[in-house]
N, C-alpha and C. Protein backbone atom coordinates (compact mmCIF):
# COMPACT_ATOMS: atom_id res chain seq x y z
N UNK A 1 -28.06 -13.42 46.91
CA UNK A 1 -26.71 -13.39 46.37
C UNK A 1 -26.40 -11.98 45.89
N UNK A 2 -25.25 -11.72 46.30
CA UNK A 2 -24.89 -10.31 46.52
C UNK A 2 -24.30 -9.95 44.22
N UNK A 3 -24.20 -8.98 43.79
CA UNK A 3 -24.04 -8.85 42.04
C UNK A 3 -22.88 -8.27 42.70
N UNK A 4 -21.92 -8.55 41.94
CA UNK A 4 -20.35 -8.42 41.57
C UNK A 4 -20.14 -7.07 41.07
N UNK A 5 -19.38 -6.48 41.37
CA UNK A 5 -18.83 -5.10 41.31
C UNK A 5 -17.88 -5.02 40.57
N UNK A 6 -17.52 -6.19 39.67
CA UNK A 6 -16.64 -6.47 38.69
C UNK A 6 -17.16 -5.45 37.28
N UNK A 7 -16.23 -4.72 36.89
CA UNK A 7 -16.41 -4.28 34.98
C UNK A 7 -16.48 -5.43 34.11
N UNK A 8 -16.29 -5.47 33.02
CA UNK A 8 -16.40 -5.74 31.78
C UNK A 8 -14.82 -5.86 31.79
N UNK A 9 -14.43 -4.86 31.61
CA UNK A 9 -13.27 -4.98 31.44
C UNK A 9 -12.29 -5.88 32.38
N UNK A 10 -12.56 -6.34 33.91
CA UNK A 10 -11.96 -7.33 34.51
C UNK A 10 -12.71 -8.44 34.02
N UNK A 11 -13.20 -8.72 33.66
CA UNK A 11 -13.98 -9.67 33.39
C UNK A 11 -12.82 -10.24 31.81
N UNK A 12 -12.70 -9.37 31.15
CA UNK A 12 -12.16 -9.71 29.95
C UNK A 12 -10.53 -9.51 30.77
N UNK A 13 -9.93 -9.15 31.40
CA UNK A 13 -8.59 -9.28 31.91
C UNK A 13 -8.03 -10.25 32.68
N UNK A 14 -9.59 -11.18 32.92
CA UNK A 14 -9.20 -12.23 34.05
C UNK A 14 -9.51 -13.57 33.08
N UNK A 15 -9.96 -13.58 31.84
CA UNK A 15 -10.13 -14.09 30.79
C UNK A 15 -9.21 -14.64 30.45
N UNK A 16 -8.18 -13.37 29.80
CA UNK A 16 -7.08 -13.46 29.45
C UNK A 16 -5.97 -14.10 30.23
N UNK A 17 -6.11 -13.92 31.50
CA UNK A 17 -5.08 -14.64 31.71
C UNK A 17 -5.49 -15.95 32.15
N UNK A 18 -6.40 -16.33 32.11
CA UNK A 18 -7.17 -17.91 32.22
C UNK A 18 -6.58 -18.72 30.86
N UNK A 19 -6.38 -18.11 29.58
CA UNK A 19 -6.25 -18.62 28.68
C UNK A 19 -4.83 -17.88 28.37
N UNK A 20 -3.73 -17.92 29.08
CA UNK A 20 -2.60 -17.30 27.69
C UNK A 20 -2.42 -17.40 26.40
N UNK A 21 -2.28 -16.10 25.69
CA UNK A 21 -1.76 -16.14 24.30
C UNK A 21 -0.16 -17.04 24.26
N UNK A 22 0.17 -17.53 23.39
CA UNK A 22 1.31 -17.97 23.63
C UNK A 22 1.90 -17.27 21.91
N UNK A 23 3.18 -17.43 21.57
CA UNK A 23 3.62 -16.84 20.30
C UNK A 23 3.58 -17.81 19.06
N UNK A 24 2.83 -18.37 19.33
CA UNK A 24 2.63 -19.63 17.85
C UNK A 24 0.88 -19.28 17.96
N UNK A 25 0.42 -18.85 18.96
CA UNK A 25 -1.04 -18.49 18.61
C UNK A 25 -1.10 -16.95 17.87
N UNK A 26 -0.49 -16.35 18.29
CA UNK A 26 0.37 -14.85 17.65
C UNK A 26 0.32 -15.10 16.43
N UNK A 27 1.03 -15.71 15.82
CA UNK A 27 1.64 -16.43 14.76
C UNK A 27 0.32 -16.53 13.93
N UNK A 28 -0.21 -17.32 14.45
CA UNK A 28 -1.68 -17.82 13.68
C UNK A 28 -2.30 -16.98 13.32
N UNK A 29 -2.92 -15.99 14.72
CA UNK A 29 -4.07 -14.79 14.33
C UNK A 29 -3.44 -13.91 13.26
N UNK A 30 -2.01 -13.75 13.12
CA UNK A 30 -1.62 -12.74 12.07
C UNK A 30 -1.64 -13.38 10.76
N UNK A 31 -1.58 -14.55 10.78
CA UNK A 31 -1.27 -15.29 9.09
C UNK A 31 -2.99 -14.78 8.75
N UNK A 32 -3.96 -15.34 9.80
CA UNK A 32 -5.47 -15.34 9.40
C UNK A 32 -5.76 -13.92 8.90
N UNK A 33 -5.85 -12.58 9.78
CA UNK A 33 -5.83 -11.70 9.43
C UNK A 33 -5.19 -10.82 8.52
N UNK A 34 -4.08 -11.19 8.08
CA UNK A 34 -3.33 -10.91 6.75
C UNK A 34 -4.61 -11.60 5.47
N UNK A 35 -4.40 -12.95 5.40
CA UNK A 35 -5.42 -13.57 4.57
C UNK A 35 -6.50 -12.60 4.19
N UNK A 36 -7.63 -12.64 5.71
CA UNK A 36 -9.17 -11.91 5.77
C UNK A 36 -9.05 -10.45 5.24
N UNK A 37 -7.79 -10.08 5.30
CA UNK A 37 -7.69 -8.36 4.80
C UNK A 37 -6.99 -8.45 3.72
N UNK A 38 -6.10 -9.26 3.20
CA UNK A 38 -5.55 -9.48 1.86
C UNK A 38 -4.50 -8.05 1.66
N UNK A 39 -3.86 -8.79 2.97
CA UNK A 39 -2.89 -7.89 2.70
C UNK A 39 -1.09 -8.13 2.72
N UNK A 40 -0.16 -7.72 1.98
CA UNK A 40 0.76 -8.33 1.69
C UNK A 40 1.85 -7.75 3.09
N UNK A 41 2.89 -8.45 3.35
CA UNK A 41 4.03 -7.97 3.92
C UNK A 41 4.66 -6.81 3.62
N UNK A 42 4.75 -6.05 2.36
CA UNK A 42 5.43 -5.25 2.20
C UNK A 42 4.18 -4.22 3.08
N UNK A 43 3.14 -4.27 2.58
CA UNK A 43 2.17 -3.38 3.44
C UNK A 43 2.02 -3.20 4.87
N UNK A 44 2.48 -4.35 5.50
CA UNK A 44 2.20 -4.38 6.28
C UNK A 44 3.26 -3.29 7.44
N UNK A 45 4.78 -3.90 6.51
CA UNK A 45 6.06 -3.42 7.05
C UNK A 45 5.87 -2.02 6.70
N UNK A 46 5.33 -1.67 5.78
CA UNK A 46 5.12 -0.37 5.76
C UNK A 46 4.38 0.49 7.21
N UNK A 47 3.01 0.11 7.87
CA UNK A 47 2.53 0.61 9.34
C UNK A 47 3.70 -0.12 10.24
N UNK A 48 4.44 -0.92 10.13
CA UNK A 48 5.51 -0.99 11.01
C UNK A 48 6.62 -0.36 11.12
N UNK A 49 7.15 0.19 10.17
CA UNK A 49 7.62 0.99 9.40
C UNK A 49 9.22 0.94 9.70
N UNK A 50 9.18 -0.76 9.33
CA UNK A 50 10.46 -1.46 9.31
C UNK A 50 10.69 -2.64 7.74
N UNK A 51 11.81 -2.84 7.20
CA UNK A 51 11.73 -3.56 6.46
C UNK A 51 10.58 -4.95 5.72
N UNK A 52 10.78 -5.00 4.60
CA UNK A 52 9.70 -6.45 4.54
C UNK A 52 10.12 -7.00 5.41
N UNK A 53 11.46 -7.42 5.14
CA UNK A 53 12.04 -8.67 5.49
C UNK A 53 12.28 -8.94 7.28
N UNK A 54 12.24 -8.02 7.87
CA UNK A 54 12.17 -8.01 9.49
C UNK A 54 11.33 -7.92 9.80
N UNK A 55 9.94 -7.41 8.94
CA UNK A 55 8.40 -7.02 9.66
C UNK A 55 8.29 -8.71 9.82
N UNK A 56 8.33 -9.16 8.45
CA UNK A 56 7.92 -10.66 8.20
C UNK A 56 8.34 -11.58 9.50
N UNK A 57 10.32 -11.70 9.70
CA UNK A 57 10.29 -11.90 10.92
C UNK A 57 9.96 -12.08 12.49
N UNK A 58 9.29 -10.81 12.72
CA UNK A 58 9.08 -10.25 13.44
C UNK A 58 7.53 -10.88 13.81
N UNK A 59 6.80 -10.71 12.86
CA UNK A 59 5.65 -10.65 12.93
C UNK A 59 5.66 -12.54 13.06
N UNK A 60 6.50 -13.43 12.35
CA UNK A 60 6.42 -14.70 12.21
C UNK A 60 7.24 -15.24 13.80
N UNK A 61 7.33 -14.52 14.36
CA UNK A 61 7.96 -14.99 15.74
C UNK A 61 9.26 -14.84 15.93
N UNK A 62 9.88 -14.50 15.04
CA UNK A 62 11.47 -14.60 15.60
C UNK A 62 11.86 -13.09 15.59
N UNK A 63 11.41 -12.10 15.98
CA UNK A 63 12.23 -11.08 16.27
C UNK A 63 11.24 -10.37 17.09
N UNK A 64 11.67 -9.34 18.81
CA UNK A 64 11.18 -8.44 19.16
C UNK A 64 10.48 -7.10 18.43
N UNK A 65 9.59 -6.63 18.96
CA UNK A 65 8.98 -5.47 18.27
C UNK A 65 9.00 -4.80 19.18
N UNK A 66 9.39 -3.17 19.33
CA UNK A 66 8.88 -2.14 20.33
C UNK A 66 7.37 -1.75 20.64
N UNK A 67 6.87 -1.05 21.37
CA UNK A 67 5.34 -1.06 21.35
C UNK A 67 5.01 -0.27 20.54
N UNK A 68 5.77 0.75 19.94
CA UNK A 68 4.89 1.46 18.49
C UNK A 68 4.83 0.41 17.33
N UNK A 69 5.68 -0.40 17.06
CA UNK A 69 5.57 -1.29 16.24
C UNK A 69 4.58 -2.09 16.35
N UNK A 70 4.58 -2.89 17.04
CA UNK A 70 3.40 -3.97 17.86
C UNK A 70 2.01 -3.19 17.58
N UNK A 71 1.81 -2.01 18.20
CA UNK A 71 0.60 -1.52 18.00
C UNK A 71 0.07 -1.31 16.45
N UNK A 72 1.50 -0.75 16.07
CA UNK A 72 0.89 -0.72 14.40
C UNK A 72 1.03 -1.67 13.92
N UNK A 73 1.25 -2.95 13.91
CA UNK A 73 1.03 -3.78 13.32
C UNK A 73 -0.10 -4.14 14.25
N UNK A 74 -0.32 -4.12 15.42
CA UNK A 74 -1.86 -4.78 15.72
C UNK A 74 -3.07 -4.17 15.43
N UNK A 75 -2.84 -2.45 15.07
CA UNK A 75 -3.99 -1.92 14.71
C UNK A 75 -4.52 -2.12 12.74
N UNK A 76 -3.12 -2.43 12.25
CA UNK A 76 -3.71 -3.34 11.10
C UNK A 76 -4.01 -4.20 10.69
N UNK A 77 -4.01 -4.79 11.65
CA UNK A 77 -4.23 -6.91 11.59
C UNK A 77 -4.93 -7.03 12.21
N UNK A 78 -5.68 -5.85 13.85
CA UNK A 78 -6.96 -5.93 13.95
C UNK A 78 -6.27 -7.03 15.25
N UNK A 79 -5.72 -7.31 15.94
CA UNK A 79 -5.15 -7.81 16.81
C UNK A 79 -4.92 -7.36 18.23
N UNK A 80 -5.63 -8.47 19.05
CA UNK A 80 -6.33 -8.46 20.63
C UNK A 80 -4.89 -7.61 21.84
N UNK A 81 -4.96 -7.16 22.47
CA UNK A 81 -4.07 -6.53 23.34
C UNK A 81 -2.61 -7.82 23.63
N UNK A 82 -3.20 -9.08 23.85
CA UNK A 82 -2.47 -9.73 24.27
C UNK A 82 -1.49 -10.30 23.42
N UNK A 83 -1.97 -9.71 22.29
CA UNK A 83 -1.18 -10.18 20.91
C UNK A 83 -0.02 -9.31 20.82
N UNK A 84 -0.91 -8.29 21.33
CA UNK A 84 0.60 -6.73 21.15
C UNK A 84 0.99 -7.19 21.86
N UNK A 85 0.82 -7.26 22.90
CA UNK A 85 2.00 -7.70 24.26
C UNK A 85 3.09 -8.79 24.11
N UNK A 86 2.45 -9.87 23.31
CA UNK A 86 3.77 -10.86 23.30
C UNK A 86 4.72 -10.47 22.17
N UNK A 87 4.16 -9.63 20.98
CA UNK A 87 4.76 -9.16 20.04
C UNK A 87 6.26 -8.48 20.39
N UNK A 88 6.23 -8.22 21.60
CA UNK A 88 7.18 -6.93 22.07
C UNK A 88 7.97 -7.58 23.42
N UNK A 89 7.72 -9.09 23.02
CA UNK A 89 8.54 -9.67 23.97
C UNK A 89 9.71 -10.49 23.29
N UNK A 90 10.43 -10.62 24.12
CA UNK A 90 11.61 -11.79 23.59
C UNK A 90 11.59 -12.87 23.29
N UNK A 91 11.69 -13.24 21.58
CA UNK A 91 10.91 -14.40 21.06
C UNK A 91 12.32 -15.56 21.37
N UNK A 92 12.05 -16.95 21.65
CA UNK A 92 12.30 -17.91 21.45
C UNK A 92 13.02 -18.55 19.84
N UNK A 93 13.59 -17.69 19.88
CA UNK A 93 14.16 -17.80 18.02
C UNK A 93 14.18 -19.60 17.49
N UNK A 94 14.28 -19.57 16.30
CA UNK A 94 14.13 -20.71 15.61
C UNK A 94 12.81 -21.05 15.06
N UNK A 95 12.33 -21.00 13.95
CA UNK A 95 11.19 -21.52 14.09
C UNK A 95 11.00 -22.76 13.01
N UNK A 96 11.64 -24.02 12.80
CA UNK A 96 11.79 -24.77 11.71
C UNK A 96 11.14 -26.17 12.66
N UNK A 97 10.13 -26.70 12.78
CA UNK A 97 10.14 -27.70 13.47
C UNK A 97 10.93 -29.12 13.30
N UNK A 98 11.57 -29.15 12.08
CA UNK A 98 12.29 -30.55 12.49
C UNK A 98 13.52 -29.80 12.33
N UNK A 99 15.10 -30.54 12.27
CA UNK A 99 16.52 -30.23 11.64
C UNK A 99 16.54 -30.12 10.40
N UNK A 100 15.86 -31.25 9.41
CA UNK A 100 15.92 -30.88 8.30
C UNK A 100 14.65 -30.65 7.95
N UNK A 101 14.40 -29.20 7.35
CA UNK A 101 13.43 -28.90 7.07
C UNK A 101 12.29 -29.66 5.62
N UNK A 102 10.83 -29.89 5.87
CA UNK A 102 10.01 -30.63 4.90
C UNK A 102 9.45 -29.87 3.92
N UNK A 103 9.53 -28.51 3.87
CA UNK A 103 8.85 -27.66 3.15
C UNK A 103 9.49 -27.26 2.34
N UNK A 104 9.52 -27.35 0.82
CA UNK A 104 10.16 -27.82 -0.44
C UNK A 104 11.28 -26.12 -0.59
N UNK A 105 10.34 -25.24 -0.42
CA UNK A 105 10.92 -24.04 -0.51
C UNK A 105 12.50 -23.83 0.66
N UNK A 106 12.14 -23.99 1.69
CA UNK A 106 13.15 -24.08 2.72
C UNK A 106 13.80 -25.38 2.55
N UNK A 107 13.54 -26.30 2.49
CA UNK A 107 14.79 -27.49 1.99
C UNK A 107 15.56 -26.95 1.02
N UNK A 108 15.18 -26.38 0.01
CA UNK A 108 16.08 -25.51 -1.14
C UNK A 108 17.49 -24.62 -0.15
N UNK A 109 16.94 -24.33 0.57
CA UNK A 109 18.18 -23.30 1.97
C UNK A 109 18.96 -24.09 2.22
N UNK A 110 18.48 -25.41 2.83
CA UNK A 110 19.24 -25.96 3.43
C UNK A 110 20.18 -26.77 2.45
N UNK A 111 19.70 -27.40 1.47
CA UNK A 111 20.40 -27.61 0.24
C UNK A 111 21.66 -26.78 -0.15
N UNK A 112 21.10 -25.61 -0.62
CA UNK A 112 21.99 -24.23 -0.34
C UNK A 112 23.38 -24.02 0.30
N UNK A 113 23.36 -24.29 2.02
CA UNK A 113 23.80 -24.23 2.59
C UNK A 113 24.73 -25.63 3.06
N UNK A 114 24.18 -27.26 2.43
CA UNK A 114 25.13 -28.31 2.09
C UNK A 114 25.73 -28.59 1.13
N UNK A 115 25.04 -27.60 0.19
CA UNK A 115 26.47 -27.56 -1.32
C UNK A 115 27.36 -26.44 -1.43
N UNK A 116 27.07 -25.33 -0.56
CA UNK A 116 27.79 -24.46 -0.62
C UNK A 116 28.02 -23.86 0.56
N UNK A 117 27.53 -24.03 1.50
CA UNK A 117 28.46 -23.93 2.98
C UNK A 117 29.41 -23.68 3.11
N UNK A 118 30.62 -25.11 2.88
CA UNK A 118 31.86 -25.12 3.00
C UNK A 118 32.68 -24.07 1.66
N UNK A 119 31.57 -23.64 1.02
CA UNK A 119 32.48 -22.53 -0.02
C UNK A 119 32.61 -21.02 0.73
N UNK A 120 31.51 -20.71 1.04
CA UNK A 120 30.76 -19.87 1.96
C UNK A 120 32.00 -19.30 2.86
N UNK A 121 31.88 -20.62 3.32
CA UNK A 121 32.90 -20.19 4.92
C UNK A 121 34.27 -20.00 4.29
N UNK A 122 34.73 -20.73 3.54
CA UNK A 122 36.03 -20.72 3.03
C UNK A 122 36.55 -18.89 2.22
N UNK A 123 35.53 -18.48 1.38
CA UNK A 123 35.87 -17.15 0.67
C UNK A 123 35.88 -16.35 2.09
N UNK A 124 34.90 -16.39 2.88
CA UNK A 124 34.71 -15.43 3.96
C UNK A 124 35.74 -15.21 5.24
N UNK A 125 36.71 -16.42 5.33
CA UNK A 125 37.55 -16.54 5.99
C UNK A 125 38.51 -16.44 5.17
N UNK A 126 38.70 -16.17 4.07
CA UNK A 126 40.02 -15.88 2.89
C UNK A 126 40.09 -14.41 2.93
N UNK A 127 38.86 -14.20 2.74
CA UNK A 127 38.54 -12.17 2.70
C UNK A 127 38.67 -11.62 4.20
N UNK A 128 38.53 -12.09 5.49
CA UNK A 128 38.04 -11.69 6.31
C UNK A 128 38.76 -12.03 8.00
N UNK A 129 39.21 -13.48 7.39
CA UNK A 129 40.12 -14.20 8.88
C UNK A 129 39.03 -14.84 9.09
N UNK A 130 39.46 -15.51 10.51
CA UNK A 130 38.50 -16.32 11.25
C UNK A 130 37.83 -16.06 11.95
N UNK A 131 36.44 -15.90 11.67
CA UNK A 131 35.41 -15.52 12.03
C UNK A 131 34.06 -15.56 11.39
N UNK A 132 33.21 -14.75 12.25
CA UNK A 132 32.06 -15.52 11.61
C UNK A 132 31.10 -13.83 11.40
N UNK A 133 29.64 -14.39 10.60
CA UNK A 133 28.95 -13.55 9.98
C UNK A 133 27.95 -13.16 10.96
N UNK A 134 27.45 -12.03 11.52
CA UNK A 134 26.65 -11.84 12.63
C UNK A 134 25.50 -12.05 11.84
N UNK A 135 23.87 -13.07 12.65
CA UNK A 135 22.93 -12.79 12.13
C UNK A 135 21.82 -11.85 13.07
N UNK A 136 22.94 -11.10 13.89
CA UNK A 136 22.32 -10.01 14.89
C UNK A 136 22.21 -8.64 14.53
N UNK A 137 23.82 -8.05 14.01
CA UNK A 137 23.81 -7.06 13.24
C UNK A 137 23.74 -7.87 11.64
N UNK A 138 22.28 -7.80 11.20
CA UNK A 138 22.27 -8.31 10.10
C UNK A 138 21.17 -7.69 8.96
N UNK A 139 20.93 -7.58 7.61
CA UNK A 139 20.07 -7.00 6.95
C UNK A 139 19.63 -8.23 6.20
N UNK A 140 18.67 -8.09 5.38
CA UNK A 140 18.37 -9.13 4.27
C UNK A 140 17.69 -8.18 3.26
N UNK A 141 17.88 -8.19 1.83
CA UNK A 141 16.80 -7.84 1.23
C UNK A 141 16.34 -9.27 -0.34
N UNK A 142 15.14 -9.49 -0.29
CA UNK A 142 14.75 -10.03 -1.31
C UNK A 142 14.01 -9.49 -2.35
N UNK A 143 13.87 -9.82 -3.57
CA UNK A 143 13.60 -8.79 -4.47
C UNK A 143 13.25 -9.79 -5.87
N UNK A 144 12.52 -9.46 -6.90
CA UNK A 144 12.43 -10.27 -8.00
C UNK A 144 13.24 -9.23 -8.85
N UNK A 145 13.72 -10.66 -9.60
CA UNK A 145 14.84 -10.21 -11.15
C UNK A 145 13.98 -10.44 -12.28
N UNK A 146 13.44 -9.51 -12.78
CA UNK A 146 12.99 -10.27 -14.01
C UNK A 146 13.76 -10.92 -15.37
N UNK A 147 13.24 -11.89 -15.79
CA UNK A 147 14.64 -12.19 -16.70
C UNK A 147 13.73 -13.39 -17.46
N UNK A 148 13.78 -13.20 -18.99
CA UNK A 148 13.47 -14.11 -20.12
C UNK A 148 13.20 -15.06 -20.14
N UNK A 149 14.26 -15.63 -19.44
CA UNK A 149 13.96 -17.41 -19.05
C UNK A 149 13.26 -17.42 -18.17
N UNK A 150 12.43 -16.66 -17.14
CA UNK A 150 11.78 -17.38 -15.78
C UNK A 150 12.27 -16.21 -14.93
N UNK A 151 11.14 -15.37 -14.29
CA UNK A 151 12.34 -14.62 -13.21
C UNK A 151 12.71 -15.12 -11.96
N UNK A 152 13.82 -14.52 -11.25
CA UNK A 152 14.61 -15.17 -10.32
C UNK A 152 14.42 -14.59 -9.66
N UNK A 153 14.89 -15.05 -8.30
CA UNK A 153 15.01 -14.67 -6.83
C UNK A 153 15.71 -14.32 -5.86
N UNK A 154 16.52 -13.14 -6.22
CA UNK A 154 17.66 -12.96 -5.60
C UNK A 154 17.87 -12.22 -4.21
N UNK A 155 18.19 -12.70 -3.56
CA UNK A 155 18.28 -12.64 -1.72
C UNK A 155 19.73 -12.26 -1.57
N UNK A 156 19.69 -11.18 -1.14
CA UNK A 156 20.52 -10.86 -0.33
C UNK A 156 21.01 -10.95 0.69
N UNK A 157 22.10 -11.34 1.25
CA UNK A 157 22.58 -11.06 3.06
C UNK A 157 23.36 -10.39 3.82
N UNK A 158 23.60 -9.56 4.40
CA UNK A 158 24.44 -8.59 4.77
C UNK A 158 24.74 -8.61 6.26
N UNK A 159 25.52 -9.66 6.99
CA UNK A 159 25.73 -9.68 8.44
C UNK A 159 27.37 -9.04 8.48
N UNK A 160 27.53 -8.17 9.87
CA UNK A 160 28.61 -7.81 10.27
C UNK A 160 29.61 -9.00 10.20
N UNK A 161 30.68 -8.77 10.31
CA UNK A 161 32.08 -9.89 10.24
C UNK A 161 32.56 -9.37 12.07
N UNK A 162 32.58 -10.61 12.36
CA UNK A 162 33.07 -10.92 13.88
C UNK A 162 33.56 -11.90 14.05
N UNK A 163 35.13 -11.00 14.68
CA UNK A 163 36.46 -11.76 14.26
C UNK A 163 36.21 -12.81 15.58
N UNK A 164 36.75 -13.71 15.41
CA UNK A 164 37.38 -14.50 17.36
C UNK A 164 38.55 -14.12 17.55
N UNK A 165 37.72 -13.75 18.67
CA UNK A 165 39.38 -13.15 19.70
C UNK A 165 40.40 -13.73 20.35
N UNK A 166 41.45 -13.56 21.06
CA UNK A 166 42.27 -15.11 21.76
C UNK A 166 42.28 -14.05 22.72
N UNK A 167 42.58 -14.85 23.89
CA UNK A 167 42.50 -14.03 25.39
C UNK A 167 43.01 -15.72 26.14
């Protein structure tokens, strides 16, 4: 029997694609490796050298990364080639598995958004016309308030206003 003229390295390339990474396994290896290195989001967004609040995104599946990004975030999380690669692909947005969400923190949003929704839309279309809030051209910042009673949590949102057009 004739020995294979194969590297190491095909060997590990033909691996990889035997097994695809998919972006919820992405997902995983970065929560683990954040953990094992104990390291926070703001740090992280820092070698990405994009916001907390979009690294977090980003890194949690719902937003593209360029490949300098991807890399620096994979060379601090210690993360396999194939990880960069899907990092810097076009994510499948949404990531809430049911409609109404079970996780006490995010039910609070959605709460949020059924007691005050219809206020929401109403000032924004009083100030603005009819239209809506882009969450494309959009910023977020979150931040702690400290304050006597308990500190708070105040979130910011900042999406462009995009009117509807008639044609």
């Amino acid at each position: 029997m004739k020995a294979s003229n194969k590297t190491a390295a095909a060997y590990r390339a033909e691996a990889s694609y035997a097994r695809p990474t998919t972006r919820a396994a992405v997902t995983e290896m970065i929560m683990m490796a954040k953990i094992k290195k104990g390291l926070s989001w703001a740090r992280i967004a820092k070698a990405v050298g994009q916001s907390k609040e979009w690294s977090t995104a980003a890194l949690l599946g719902q937003m593209q990364m360029t490949k300098q990004q991807a890399q620096a975030a994979g060379k601090l999380l210690g993360l396999p080639a194939d990880a960069i690669l899907i990092l810097q692909q076009v994510p499948y947005k949404g990531s809430l598995p049911t409609a109404v969400p079970t996780d006490p923190l995010i039910y609070r949003w959605y709460e949020i958004i059924n007691v005050y929704g219809s206020t929401i839309k109403e000032l924004i279309h009083e100030e603005f016309g009819d239209g809506i809030m882009s969450a494309i051209d959009f910023m977020m910042d979150i931040s702690r308030q400290p304050d006597p009673k308990g500190d708070r949590v105040q979130v910011v949102l900042s999406g462009k206003y995009l009117p509807y057009k008639t044609y």
